[in-house]
PDB file of N, CA and C in Angstrom:
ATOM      1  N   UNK A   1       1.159  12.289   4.616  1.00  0.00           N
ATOM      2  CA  UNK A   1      -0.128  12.203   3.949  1.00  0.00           C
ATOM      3  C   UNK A   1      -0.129  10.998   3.015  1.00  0.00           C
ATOM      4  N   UNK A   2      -1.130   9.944   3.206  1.00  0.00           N
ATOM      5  CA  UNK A   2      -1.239   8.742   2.495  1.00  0.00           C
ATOM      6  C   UNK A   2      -2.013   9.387   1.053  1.00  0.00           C
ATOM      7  N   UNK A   3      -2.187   9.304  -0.062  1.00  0.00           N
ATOM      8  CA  UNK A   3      -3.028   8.858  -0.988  1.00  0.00           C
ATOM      9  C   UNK A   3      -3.327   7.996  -1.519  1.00  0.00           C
ATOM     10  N   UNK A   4      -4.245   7.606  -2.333  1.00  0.00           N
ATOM     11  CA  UNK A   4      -4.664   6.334  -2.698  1.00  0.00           C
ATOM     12  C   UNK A   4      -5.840   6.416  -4.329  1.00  0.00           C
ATOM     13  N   UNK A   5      -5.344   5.201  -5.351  1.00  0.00           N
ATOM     14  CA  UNK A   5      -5.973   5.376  -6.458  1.00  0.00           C
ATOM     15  C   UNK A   5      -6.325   3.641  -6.707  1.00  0.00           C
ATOM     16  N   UNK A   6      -7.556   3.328  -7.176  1.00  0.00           N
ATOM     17  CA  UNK A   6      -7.871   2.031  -7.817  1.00  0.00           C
ATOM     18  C   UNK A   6      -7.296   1.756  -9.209  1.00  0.00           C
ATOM     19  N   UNK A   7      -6.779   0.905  -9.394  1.00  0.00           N
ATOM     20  CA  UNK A   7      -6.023   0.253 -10.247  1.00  0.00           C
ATOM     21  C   UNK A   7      -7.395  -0.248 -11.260  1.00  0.00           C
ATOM     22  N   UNK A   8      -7.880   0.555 -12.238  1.00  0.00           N
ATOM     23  CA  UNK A   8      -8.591   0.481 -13.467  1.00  0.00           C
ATOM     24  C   UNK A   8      -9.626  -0.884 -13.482  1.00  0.00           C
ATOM     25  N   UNK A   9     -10.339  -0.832 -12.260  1.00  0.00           N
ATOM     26  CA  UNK A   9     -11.264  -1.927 -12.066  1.00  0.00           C
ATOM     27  C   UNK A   9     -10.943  -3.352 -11.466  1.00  0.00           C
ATOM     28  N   UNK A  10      -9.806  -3.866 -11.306  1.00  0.00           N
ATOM     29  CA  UNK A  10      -9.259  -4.516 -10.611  1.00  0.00           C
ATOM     30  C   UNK A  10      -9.280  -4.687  -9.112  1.00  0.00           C
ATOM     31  N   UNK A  11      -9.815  -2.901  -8.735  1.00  0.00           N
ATOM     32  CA  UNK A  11     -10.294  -3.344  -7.015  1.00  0.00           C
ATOM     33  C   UNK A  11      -8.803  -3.059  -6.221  1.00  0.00           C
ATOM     34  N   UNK A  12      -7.746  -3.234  -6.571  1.00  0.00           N
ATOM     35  CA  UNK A  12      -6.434  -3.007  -6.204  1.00  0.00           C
ATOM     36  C   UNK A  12      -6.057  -1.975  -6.161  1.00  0.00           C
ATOM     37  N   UNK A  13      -5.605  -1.286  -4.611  1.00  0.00           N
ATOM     38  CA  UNK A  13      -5.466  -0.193  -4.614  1.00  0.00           C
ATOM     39  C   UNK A  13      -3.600   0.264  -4.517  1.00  0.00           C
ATOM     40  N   UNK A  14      -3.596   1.402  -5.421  1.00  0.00           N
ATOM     41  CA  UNK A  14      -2.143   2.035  -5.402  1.00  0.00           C
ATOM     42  C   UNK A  14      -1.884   3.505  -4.779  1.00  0.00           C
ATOM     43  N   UNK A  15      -1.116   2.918  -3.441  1.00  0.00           N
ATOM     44  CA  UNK A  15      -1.168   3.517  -2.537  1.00  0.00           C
ATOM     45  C   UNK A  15      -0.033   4.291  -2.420  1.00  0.00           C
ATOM     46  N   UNK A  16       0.416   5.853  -1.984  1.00  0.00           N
ATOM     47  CA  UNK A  16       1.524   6.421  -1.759  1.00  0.00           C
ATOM     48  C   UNK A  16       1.482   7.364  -0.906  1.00  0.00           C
ATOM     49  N   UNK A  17       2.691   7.123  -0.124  1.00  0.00           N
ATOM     50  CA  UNK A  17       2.800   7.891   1.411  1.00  0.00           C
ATOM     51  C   UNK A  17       4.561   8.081   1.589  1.00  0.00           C
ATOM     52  N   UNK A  18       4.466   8.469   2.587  1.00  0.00           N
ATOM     53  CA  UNK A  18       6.136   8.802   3.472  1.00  0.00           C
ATOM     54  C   UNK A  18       6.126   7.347   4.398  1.00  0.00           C
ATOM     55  N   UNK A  19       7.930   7.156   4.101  1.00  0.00           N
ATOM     56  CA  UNK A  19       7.976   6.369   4.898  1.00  0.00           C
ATOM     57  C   UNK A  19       7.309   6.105   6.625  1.00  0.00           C
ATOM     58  N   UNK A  20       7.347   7.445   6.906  1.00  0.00           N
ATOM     59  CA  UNK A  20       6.892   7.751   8.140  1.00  0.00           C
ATOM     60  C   UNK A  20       5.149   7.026   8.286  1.00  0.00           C
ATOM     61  N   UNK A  21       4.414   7.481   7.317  1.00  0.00           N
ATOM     62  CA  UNK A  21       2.777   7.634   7.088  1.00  0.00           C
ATOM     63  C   UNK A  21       3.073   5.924   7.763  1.00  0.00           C
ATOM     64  N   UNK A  22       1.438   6.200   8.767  1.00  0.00           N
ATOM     65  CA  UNK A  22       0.812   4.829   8.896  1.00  0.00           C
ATOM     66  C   UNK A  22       0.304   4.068   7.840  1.00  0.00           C
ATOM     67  N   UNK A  23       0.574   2.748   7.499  1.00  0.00           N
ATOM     68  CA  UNK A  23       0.211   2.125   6.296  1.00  0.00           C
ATOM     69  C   UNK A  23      -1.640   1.416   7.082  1.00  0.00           C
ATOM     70  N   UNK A  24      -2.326   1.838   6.278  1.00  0.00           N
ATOM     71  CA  UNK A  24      -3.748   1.564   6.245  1.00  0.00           C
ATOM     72  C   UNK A  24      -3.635   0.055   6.025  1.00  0.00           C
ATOM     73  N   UNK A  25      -4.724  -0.360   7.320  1.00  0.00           N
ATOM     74  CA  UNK A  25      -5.106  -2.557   6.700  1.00  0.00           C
ATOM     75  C   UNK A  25      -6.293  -2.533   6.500  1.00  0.00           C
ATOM     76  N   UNK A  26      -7.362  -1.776   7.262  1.00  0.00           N
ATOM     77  CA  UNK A  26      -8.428  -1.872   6.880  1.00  0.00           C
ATOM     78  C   UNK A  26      -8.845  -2.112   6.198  1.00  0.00           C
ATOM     79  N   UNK A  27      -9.780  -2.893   5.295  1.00  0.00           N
ATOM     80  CA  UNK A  27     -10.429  -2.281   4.086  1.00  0.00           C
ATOM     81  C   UNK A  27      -9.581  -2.485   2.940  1.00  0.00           C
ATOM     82  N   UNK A  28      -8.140  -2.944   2.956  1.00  0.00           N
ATOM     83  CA  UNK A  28      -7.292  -2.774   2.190  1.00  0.00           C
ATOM     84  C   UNK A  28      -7.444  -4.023   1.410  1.00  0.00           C
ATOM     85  N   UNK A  29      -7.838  -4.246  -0.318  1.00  0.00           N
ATOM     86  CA  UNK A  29      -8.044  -5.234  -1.093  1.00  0.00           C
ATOM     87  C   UNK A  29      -6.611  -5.994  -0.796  1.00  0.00           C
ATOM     88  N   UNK A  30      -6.706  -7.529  -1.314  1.00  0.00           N
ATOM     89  CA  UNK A  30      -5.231  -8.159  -1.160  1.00  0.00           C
ATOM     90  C   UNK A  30      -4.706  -7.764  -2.851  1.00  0.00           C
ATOM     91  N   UNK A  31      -2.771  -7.734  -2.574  1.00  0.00           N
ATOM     92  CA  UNK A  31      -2.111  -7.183  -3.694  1.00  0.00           C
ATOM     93  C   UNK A  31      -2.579  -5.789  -3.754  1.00  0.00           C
ATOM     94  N   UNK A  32      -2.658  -4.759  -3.063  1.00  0.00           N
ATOM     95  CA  UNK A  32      -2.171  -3.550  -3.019  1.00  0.00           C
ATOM     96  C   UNK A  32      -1.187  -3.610  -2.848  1.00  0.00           C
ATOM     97  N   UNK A  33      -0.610  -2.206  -3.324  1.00  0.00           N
ATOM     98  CA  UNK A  33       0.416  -1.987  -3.376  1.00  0.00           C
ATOM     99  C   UNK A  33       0.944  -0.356  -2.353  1.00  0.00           C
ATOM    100  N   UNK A  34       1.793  -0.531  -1.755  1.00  0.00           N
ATOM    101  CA  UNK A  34       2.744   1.289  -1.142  1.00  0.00           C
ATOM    102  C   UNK A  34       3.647   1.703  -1.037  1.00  0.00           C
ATOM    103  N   UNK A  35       3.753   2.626  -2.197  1.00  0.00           N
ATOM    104  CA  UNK A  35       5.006   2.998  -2.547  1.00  0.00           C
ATOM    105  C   UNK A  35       5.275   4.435  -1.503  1.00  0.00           C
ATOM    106  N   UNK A  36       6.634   4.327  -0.941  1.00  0.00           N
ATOM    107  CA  UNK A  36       7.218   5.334  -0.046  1.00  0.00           C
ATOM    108  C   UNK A  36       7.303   6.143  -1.200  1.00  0.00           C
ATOM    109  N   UNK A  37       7.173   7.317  -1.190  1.00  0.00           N
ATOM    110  CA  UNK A  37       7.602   8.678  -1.600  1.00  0.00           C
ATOM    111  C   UNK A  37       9.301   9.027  -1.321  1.00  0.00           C
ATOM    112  N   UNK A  38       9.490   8.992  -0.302  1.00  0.00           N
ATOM    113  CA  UNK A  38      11.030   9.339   0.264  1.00  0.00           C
ATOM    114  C   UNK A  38      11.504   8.202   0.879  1.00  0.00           C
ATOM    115  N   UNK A  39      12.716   8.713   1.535  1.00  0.00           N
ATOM    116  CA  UNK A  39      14.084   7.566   2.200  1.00  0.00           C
ATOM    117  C   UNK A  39      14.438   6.834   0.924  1.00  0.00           C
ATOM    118  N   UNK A  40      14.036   5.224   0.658  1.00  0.00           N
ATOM    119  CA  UNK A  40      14.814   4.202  -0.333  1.00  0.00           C
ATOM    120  C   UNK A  40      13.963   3.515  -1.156  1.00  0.00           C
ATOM    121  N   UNK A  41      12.471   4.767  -1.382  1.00  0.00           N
ATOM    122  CA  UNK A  41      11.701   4.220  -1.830  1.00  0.00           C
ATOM    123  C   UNK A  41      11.421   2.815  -1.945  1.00  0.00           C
ATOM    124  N   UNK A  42      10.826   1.999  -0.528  1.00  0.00           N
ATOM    125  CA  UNK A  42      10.443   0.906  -0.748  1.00  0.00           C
ATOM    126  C   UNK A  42       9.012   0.609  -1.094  1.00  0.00           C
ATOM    127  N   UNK A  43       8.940  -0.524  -1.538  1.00  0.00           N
ATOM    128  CA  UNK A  43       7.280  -1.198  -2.115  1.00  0.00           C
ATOM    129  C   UNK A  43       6.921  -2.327  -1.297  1.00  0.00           C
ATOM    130  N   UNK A  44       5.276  -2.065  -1.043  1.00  0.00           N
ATOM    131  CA  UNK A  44       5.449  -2.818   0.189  1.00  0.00           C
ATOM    132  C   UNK A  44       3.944  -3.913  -0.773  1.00  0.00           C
ATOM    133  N   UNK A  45       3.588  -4.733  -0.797  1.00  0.00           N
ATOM    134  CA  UNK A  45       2.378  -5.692  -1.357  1.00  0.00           C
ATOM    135  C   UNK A  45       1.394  -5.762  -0.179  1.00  0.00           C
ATOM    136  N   UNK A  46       0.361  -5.782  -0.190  1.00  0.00           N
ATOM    137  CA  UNK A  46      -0.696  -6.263   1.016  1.00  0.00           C
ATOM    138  C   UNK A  46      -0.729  -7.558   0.967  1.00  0.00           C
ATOM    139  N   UNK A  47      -0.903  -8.248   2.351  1.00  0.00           N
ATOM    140  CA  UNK A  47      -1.557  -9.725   2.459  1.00  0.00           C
ATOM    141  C   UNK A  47      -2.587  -9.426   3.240  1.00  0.00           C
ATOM    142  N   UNK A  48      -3.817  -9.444   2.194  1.00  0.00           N
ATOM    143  CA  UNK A  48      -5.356  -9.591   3.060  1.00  0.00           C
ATOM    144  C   UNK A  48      -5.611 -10.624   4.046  1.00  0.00           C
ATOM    145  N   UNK A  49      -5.127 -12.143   3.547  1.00  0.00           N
ATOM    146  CA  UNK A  49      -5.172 -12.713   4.940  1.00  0.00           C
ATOM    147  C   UNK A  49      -4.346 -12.302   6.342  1.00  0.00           C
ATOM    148  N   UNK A  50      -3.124 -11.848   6.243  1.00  0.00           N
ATOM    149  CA  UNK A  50      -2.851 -11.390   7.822  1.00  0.00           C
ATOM    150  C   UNK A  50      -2.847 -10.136   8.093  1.00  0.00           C
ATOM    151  N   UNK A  51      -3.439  -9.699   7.063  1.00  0.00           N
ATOM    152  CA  UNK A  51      -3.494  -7.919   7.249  1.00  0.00           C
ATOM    153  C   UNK A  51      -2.111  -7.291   7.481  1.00  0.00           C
ATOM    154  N   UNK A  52      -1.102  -7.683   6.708  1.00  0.00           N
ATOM    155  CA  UNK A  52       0.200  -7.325   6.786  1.00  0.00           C
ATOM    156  C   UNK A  52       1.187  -6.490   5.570  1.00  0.00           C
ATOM    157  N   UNK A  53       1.640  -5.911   5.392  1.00  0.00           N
ATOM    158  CA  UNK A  53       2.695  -5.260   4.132  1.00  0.00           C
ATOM    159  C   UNK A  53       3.850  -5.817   4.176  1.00  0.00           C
ATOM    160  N   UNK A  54       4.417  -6.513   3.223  1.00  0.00           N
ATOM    161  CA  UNK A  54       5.332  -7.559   2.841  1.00  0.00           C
ATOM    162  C   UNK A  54       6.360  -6.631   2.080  1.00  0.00           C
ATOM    163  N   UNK A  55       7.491  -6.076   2.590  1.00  0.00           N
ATOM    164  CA  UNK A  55       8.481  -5.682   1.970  1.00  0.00           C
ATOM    165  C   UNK A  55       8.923  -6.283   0.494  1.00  0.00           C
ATOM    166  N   UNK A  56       8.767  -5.973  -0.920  1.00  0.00           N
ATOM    167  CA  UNK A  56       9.231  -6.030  -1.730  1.00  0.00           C
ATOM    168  C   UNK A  56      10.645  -6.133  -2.465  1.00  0.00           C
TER     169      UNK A  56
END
């Protein structure tokens, strides 16, 4: 299960799921952020131009 919260008007969304969860591009502002819940808790950044999550 993904959830998701806006970052206090900034438009940037802070996102948290299971490693497993599909990471959402849609729609997704650039500099979001998704933090895994479990495994090695990684953080992943959005790039709105290639619609991609950039390991942290």
């Amino acid at each position: 299960m993904v959830s998701a919260t806006t970052n206090s008007g900034s438009g940037i969304w802070d996102i948290r799921g299971k490693s497993t969860d599909e990471k959402p591009t849609e729609g997704v502002p650039n500099g979001s952020t998704f933090y895994e819940i479990d495994g090695n808790h990684d953080v992943y950044a959005f790039d709105g131009e290639s619609k991609t999550w950039i390991l942290q």
